[in-house]
Protein backbone atom coordinates (compact mmCIF):
# COMPACT_ATOMS: atom_id res chain seq x y z
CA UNK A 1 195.38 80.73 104.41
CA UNK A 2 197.02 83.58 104.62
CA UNK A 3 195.58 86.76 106.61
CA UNK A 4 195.58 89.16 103.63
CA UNK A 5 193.05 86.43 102.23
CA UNK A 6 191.12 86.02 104.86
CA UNK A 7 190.80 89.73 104.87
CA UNK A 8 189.70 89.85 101.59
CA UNK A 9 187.15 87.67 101.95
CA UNK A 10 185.66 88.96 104.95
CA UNK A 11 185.36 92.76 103.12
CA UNK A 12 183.46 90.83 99.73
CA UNK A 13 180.65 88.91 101.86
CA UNK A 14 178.77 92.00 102.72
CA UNK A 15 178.71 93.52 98.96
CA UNK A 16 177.07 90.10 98.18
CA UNK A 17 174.55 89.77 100.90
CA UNK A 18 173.51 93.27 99.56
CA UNK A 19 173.16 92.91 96.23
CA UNK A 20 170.95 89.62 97.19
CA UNK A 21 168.52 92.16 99.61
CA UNK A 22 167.81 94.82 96.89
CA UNK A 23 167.17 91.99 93.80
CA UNK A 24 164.36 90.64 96.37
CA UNK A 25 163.01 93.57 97.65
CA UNK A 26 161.85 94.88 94.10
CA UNK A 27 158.16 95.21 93.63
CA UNK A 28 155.58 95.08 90.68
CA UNK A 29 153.48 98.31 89.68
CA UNK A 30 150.29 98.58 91.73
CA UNK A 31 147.21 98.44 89.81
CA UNK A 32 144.91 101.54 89.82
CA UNK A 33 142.16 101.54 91.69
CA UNK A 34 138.06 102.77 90.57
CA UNK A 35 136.65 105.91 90.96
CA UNK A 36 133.65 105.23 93.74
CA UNK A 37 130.58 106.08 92.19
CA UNK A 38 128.59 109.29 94.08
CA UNK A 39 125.37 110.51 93.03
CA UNK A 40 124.31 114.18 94.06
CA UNK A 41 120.49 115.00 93.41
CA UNK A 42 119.40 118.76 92.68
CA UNK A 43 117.03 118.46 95.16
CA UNK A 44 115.22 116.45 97.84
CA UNK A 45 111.70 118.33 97.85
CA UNK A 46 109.42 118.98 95.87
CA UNK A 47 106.29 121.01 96.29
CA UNK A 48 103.40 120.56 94.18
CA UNK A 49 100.19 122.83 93.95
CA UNK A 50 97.25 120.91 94.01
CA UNK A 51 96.25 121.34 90.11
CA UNK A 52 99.37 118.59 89.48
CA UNK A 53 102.24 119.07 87.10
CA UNK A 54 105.61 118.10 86.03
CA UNK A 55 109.04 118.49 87.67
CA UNK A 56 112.38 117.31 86.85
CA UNK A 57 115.32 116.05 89.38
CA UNK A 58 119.03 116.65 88.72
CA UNK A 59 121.48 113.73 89.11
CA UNK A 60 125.30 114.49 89.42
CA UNK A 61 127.83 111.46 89.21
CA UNK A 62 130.89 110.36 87.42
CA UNK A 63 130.23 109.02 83.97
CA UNK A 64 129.45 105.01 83.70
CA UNK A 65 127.85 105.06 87.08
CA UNK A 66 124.09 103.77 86.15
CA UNK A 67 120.98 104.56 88.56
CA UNK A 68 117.55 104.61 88.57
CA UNK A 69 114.29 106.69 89.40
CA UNK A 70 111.21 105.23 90.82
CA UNK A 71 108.00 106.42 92.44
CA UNK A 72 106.44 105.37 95.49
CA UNK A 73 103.06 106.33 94.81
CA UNK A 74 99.84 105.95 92.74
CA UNK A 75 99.77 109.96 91.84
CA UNK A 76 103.21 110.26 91.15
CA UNK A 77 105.16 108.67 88.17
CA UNK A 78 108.30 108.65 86.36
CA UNK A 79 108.00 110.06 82.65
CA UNK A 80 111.65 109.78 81.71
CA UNK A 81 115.14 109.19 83.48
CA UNK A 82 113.67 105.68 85.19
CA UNK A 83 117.65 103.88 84.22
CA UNK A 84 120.37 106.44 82.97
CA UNK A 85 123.77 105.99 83.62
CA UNK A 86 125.93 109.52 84.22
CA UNK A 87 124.86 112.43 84.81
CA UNK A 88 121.37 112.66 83.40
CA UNK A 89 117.51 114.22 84.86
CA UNK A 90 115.02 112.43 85.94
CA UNK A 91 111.43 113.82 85.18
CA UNK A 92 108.05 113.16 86.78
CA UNK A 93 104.47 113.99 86.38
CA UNK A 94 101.96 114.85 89.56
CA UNK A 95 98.36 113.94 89.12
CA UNK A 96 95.73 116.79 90.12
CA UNK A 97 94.79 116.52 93.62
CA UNK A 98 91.00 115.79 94.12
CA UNK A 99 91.52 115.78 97.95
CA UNK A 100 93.18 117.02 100.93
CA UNK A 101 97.49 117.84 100.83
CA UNK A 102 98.91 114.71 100.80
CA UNK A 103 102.72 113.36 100.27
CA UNK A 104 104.56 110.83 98.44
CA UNK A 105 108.68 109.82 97.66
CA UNK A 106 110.71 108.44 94.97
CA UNK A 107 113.86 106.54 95.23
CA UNK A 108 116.52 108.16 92.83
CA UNK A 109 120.13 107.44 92.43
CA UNK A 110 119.26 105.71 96.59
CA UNK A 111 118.33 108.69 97.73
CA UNK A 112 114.75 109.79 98.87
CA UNK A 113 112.66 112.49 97.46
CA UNK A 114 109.31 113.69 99.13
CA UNK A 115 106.80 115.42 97.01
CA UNK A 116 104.39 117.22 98.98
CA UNK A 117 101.30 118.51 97.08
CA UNK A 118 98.89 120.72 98.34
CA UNK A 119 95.15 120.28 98.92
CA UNK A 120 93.39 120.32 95.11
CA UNK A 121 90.23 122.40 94.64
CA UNK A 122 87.59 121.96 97.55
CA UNK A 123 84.79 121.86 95.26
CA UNK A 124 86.42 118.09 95.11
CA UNK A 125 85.66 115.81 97.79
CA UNK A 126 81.87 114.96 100.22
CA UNK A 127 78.84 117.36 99.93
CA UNK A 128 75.16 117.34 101.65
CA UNK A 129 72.41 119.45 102.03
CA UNK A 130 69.21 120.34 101.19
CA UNK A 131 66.66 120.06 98.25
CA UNK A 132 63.13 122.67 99.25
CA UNK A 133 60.25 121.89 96.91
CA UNK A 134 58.52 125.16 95.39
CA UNK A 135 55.51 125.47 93.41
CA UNK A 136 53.93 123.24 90.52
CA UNK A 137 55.74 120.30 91.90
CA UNK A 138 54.42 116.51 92.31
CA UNK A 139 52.68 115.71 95.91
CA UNK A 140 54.84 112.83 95.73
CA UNK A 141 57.84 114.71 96.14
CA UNK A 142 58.60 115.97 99.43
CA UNK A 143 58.44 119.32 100.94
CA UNK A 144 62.22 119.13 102.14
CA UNK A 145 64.62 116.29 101.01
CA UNK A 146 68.39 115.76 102.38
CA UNK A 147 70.76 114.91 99.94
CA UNK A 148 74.53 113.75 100.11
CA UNK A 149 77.04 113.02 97.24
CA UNK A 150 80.99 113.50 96.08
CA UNK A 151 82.20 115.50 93.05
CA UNK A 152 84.73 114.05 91.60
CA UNK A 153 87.12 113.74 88.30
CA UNK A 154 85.94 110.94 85.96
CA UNK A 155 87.77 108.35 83.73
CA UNK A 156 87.97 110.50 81.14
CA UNK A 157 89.04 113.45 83.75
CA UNK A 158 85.80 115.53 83.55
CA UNK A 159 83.36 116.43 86.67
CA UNK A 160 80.76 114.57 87.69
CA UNK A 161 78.82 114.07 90.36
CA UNK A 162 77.73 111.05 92.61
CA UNK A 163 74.49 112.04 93.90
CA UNK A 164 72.01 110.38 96.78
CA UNK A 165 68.23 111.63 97.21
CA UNK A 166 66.84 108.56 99.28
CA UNK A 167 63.44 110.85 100.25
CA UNK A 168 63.30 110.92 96.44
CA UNK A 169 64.54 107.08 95.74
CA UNK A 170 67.90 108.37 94.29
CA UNK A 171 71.02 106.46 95.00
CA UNK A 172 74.67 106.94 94.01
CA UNK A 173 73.12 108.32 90.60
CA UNK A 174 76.37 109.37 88.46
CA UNK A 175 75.81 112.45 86.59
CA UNK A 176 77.92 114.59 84.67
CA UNK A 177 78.97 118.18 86.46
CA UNK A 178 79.91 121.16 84.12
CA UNK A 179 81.99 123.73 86.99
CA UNK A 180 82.34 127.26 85.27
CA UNK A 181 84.48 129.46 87.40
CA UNK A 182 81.77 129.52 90.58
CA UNK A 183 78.64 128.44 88.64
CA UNK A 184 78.07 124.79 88.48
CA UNK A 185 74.78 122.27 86.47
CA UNK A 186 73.94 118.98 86.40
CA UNK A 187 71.15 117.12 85.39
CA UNK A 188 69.25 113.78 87.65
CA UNK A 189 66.28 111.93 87.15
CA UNK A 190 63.55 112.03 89.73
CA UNK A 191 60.21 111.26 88.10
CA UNK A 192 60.99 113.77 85.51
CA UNK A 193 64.84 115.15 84.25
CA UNK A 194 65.47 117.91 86.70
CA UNK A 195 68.19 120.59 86.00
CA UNK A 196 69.91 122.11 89.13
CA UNK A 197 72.16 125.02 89.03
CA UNK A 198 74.26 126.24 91.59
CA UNK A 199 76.31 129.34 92.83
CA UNK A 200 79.84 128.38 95.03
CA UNK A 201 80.84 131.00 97.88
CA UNK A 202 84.21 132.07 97.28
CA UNK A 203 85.80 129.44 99.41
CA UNK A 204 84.21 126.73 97.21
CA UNK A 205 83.11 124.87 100.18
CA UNK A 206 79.14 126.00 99.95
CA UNK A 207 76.57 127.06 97.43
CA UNK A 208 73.06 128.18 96.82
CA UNK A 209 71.06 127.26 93.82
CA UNK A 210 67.58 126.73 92.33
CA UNK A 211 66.21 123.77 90.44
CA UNK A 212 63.66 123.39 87.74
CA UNK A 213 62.35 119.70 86.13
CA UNK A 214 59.00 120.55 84.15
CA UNK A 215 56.23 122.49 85.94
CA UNK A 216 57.92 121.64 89.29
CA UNK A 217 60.96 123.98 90.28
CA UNK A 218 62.88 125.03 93.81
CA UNK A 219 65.92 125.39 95.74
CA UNK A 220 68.89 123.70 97.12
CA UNK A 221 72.13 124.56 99.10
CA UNK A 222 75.37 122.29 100.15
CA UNK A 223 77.94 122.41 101.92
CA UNK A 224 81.63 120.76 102.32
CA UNK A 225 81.53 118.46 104.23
């Protein structure tokens, strides 16, 4: 062959080879990739006075990301917001506190929430004291009787009290309570219907009072115990 052909041939290969390297090289388009789904909450704590109440929590995320709300204790409970998906609230509802401050959490969008809720009223909770006979009253009955007993919120969410007289053979006797401001009655059945009426100190945690049940009639006190 001749050397202007050899030459010729020599120049071509490398135009070929490269026109081979940038057919394979080519690529396809890259898919796009999901937007992560973050959840912000409005807040982390709540603090509850001891009355109860409602409360709502903010949740921040991209639209189509679901989540849920759910409580982690008997006195609190989700009223709305328990499975959203987006942005959306979650709102909750704090039963009245018949005891001391206490705390729960809910789980929302996997984040935890503490509610803390303060001590309710202390006229709520364990009482004893004393019952003093006065004059017209049954020799059965005794001079001086200790009682013991809890005020508390019924079924239907009124007072009552859960009374105990042993020296007078009353035990766990469940009467209604009517609380008015500082003044509190209630009625119990000794050998007669006896109505006892009370007036709480200003802390709510002690009283003085007088009783009366047909000729009979005296005083009392209590005190938180």
């Amino acid at each position: 062959m001749a050397r202007s052909s050899w030459l010729g041939l020599i120049l071509l290969t490398p135009v070929l080879l490269t026109g081979c390297a940038d057919s394979s090289s080519s690529s396809s388009p890259t898919a796009p990739t999901s937007t992560a789904c973050v959840y912000a909450l409005g807040t982390t704590t709540l603090n509850m006075a001891g009355v109860g109440g409602t409360a709502t929590i903010g949740v921040t995320t991209n639209a189509g990301c679901a989540w849920t709300a759910a409580s982690n204790s008997s006195f609190v409970s989700v009223t709305s917001g328990a499975s959203l998906s987006g942005p959306g609230t979650a709102s909750l509802a704090v039963a009245e506190n018949t005891g001391g401050a206490r705390s729960a959490t809910l789980t929302v969008a996997g984040q935890t929430v503490t509610v803390n809720q303060a001590a309710g009223d202390p006229v709520f909770g364990n009482w004893a004291g004393t019952i003093a006979k006065g004059a017209g009253c049954p020799a059965t009955l005794p001079a001086s009787a200790a009682w013991s007993g809890t005020i508390r919120r019924n079924a239907a969410g009124n007072h009552e009290f859960l009374i105990n007289i042993p020296a007078a053979l009353v035990f766990n006797q469940a009467v209604s309570l009517q609380v008015i401001g500082n003044a509190m009655q209630f009625a119990v059945s000794v050998d007669t219907l006896y109505t006892f009426n009370a007036t709480l100190a200003s802390d709510r945690r002690s009283f003085t009072g007088t009783f009366s049940g047909g000729s009979c009639s005296g005083t009392w006190s209590g005190t938180r115990q």
